[in-house]
C-alpha atoms as a PDB file:
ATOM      1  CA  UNK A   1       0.000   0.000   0.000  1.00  0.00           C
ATOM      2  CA  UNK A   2       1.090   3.345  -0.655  1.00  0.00           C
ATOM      3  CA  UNK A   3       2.626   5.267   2.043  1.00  0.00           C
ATOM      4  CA  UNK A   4       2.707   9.492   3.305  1.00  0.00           C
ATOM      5  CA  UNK A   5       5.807  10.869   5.483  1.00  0.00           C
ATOM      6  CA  UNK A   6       4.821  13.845   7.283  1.00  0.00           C
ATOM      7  CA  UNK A   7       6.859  16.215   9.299  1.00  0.00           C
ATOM      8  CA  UNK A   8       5.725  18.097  12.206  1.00  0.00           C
ATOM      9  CA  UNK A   9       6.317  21.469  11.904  1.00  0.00           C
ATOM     10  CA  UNK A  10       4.189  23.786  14.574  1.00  0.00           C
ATOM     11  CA  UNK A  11       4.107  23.056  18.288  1.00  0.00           C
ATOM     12  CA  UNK A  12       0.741  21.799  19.954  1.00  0.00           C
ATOM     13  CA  UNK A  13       0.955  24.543  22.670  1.00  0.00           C
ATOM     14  CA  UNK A  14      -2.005  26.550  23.113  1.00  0.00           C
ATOM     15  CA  UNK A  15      -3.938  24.472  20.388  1.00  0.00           C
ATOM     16  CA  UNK A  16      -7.553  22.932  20.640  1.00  0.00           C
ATOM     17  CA  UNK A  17      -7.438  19.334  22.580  1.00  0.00           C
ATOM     18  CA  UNK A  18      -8.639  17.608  19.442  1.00  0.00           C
ATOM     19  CA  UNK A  19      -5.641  19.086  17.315  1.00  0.00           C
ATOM     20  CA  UNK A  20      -3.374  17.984  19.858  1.00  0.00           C
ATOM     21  CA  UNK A  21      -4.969  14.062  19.514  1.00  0.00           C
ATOM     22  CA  UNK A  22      -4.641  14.193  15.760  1.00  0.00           C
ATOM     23  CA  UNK A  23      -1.522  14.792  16.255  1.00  0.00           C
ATOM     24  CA  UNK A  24      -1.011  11.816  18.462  1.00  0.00           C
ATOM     25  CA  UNK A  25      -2.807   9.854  16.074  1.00  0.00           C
ATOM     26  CA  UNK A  26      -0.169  10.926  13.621  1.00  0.00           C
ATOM     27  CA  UNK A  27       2.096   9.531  15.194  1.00  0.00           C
ATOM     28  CA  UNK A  28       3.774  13.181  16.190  1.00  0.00           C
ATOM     29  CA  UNK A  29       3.870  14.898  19.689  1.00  0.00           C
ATOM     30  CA  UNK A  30       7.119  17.770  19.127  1.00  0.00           C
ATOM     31  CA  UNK A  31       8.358  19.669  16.024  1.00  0.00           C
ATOM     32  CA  UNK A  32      10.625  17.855  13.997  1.00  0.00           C
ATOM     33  CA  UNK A  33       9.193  14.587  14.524  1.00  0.00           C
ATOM     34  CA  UNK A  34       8.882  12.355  11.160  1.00  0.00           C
ATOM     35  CA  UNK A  35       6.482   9.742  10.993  1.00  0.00           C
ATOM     36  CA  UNK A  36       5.304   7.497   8.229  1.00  0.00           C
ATOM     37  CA  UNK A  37       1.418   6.317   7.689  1.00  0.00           C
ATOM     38  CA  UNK A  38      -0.464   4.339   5.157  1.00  0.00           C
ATOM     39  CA  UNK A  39      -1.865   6.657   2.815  1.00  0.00           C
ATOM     40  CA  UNK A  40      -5.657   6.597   3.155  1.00  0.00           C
ATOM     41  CA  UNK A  41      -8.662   8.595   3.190  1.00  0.00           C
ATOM     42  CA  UNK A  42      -8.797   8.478   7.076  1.00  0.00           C
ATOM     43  CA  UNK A  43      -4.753   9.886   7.254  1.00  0.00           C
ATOM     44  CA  UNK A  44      -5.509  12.315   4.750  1.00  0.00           C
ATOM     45  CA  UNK A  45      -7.922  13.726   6.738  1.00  0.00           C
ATOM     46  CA  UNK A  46      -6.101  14.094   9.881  1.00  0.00           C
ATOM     47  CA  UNK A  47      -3.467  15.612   7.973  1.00  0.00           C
ATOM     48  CA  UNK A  48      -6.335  18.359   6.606  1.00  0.00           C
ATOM     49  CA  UNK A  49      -6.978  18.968  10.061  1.00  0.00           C
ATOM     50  CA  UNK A  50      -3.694  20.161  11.258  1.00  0.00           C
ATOM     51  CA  UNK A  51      -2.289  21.173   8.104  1.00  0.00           C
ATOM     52  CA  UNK A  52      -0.999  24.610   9.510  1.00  0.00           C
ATOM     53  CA  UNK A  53       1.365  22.283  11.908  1.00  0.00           C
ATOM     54  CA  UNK A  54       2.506  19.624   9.521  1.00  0.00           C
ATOM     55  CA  UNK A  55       3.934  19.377   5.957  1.00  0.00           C
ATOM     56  CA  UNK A  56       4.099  16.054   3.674  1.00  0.00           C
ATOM     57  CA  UNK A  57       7.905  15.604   2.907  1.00  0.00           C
ATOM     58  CA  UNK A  58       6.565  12.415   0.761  1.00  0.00           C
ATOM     59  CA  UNK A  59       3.522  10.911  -1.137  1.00  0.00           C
END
C-alpha cells in the first residue's frame, strides 16, 4: 500500500485538545518529529486537520 511521510512542523501549545490528539494519532507529539502512515482517506484527513502544523515531505 502506498505510504505518506509527514513532518511536524508547529508546536501543539495553546492548540484545541482535538488538534493535539490528531496529532497523536499521527504519530507526532514535538516539532521535527517524522512519521510514516499508510496513505488513506482516514490519514488524509487528519493531515487536513492540522495542516498549519505539519507538511508532507513524501507521497
Amino acid at each position: 500500500m502506498a505510504t505518506v511521510t509527514v513532518r511536524q512542523t508547529g508546536s501543539p501549545i495553546r492548540r484545541k485538545k482535538d488538534q493535539r490528539a490528531t496529532l497523536v494519532g499521527l504519530g507526532l507529539n514535538r516539532p521535527g518529529r517524522v512519521s510514516t502512515l499508510e496513505d488513506t482517506p482516514s490519514t488524509r484527513g487528519m493531515i487536513a486537520k492540522v495542516a498549519h502544523m505539519v507538511e508532507v515531505v513524501k507521497d
